[in-house]
C-alpha atoms as a PDB file:
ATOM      1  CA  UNK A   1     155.052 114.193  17.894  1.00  0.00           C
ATOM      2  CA  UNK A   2     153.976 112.845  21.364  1.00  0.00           C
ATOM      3  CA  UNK A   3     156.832 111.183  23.743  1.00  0.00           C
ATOM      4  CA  UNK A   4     156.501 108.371  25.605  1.00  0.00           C
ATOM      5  CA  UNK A   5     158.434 107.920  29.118  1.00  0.00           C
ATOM      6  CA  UNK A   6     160.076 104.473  29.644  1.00  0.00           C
ATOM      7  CA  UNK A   7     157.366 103.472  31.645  1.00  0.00           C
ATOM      8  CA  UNK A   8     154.390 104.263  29.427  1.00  0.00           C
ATOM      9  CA  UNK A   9     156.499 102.227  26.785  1.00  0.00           C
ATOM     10  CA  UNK A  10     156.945  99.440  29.128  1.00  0.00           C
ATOM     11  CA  UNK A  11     153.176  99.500  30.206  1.00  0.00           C
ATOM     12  CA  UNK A  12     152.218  99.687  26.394  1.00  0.00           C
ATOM     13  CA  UNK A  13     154.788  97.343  24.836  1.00  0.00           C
ATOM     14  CA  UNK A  14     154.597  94.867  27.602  1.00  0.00           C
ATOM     15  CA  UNK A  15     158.442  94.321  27.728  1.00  0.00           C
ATOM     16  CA  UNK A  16     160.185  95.640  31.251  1.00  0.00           C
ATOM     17  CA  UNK A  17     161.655  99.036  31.582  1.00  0.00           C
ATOM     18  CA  UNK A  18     164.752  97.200  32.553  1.00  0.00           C
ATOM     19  CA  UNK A  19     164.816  95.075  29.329  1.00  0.00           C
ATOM     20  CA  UNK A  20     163.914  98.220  27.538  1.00  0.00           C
ATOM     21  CA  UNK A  21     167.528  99.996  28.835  1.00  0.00           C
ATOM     22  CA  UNK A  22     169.007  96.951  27.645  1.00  0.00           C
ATOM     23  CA  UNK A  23     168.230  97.282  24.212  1.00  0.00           C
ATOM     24  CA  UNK A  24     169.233 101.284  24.227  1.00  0.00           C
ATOM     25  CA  UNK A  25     172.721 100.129  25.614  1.00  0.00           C
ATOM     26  CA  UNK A  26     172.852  97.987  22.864  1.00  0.00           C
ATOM     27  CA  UNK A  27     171.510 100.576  20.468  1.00  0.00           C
ATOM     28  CA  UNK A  28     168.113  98.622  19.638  1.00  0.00           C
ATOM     29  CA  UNK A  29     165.942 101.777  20.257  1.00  0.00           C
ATOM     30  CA  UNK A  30     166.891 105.559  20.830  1.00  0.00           C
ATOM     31  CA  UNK A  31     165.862 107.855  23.450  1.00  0.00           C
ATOM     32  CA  UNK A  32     166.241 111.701  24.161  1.00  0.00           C
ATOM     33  CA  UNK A  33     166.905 112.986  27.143  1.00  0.00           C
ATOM     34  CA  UNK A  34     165.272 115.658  29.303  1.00  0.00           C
ATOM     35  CA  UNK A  35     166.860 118.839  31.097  1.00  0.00           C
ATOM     36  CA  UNK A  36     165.998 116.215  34.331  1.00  0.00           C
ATOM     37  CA  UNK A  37     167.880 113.712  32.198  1.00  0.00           C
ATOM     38  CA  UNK A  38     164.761 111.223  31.498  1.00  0.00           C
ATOM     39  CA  UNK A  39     164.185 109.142  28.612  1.00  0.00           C
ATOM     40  CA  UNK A  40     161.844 110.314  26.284  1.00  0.00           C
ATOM     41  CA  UNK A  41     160.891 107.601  23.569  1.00  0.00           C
ATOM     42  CA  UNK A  42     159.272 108.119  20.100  1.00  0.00           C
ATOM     43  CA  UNK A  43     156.049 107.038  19.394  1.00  0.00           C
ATOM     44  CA  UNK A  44     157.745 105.289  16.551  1.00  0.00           C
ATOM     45  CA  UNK A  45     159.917 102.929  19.176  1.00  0.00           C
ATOM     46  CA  UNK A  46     156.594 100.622  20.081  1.00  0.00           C
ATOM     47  CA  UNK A  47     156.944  99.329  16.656  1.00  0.00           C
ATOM     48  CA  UNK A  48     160.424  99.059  17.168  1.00  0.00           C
ATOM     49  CA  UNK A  49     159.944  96.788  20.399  1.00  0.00           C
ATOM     50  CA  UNK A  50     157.147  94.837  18.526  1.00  0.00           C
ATOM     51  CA  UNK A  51     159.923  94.465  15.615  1.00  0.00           C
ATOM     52  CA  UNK A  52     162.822  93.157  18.195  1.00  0.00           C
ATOM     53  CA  UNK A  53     160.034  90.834  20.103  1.00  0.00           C
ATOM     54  CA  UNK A  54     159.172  89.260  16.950  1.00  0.00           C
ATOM     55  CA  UNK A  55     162.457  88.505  15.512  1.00  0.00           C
ATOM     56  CA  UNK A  56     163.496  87.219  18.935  1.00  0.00           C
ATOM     57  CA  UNK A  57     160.610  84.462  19.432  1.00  0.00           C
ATOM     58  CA  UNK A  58     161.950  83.185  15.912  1.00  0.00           C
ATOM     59  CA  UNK A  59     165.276  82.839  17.182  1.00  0.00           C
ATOM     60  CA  UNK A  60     167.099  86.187  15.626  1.00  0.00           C
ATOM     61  CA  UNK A  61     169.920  86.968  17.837  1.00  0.00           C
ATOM     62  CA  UNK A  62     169.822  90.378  19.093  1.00  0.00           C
ATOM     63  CA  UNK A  63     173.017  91.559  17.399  1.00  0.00           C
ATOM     64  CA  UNK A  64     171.190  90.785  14.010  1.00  0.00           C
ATOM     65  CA  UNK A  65     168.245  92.405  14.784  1.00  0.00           C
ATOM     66  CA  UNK A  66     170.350  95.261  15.856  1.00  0.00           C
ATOM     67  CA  UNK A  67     171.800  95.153  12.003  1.00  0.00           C
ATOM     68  CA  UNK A  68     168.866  95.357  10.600  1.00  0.00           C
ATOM     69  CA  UNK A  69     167.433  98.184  12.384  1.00  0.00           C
ATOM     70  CA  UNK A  70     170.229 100.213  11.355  1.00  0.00           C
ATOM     71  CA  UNK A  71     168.773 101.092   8.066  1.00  0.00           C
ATOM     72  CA  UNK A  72     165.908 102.856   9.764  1.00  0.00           C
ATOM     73  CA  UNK A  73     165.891 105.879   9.590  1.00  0.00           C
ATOM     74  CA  UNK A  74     166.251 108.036  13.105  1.00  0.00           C
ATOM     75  CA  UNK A  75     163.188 107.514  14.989  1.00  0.00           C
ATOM     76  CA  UNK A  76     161.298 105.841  12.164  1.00  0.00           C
ATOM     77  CA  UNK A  77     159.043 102.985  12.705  1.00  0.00           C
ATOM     78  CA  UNK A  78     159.472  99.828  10.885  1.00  0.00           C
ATOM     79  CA  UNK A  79     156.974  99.806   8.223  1.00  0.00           C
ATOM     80  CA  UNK A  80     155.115  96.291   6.708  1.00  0.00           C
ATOM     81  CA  UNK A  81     158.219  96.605   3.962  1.00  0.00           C
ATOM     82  CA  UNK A  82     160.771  96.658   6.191  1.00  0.00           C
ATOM     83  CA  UNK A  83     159.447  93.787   7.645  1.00  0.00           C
ATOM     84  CA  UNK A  84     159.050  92.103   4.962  1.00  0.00           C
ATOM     85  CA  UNK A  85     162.254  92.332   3.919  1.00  0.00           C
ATOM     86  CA  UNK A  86     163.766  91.340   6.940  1.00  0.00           C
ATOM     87  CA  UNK A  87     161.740  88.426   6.574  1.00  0.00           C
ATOM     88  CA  UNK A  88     163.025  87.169   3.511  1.00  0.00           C
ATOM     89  CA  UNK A  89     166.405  87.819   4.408  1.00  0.00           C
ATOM     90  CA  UNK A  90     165.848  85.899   7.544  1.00  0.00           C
ATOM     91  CA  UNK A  91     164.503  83.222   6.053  1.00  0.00           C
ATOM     92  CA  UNK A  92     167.209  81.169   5.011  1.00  0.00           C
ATOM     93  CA  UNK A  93     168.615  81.185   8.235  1.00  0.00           C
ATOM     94  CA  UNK A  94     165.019  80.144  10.137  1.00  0.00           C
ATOM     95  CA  UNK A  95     165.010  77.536   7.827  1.00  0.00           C
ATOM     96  CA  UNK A  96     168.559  76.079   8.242  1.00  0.00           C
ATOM     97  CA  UNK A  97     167.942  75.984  12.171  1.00  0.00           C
ATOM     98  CA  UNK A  98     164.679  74.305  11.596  1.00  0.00           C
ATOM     99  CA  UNK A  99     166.712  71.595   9.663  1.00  0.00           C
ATOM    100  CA  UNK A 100     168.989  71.862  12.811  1.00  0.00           C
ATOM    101  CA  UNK A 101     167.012  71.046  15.110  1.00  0.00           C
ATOM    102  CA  UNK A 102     164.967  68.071  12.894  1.00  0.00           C
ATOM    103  CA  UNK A 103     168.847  66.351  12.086  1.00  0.00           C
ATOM    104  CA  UNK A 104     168.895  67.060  16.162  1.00  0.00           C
ATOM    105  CA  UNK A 105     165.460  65.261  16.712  1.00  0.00           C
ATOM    106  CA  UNK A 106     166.546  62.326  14.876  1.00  0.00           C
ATOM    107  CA  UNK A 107     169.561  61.399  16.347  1.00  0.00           C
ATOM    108  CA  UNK A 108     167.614  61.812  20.018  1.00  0.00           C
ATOM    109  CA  UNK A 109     165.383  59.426  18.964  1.00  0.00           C
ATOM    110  CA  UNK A 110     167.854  57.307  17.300  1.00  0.00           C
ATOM    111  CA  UNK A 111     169.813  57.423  20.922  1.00  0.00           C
ATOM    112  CA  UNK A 112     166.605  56.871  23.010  1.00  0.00           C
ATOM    113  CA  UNK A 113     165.687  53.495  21.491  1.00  0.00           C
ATOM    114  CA  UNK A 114     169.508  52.776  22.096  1.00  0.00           C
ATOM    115  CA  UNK A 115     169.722  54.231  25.603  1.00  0.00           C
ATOM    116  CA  UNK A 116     173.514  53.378  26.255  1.00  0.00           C
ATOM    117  CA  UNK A 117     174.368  56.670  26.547  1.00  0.00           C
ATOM    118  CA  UNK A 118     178.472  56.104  26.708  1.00  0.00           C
ATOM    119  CA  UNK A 119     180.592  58.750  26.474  1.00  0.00           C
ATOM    120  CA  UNK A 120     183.101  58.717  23.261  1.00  0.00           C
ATOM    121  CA  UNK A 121     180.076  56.794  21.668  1.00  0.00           C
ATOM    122  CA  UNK A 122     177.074  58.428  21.831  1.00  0.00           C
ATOM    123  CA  UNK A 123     176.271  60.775  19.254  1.00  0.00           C
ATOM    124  CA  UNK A 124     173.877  62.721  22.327  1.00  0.00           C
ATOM    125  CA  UNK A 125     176.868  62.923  25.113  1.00  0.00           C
ATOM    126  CA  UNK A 126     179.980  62.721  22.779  1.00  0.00           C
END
């Protein structure tokens, strides 16, 4: 199975090399290391990255993600079910902070056509 180094993931996943360490500290991807003690990644791991990237931009914290992932198996890709699962158990919670942040809208308008913005009043400064 070909081995990617940490920068031909970075080049190919377009996430920094740097960013990419983070996530192995945090145990978000796996490496092996050479006898020269270089990261070696899976192939698998791009899909990883593409899995972590995605969750992220819809607001999954990276300790959840990192939950998830555990019931890969080593070095196995995430597959469309996996994903889909994740998904759906993810859902609930994208849909709660989308109600969040509407409830969050309204009372910023509601505060803007007010504009007193006093402190111990204001719903926005309180």
């Amino acid at each position: 199975m070909p081995e990617l180094t940490i920068g031909e993931l970075a080049e190919r996943s377009g996430v920094p090399a740097s960013t990419l360490r983070y996530y192995e500290r945090h145990g978000l991807l796996h490496s092996r290391r050479t006898t020269g003690n270089q990261r070696r990644y899976a192939e698998a791991m791009l899909r990883q990255v593409a899995f972590i990237r995605a969750s992220q931009r819809v607001g999954i914290p990276l300790a959840e993600i990192g939950e998830v992932l555990e019931f890969l198996p080593d070095g196995g890709a995430p597959t469309p079910q996996f994903w889909a699962r994740a998904a759906q158990c993810w859902g609930r919670a994208i849909d709660e902070r989308i109600a969040a942040l509407q409830r969050r809208r309204e009372v910023f308008s509601a505060c803007a056509s007010c504009g007193c913005l006093t402190f111990g009043e204001c719903a926005l400064v309180a």
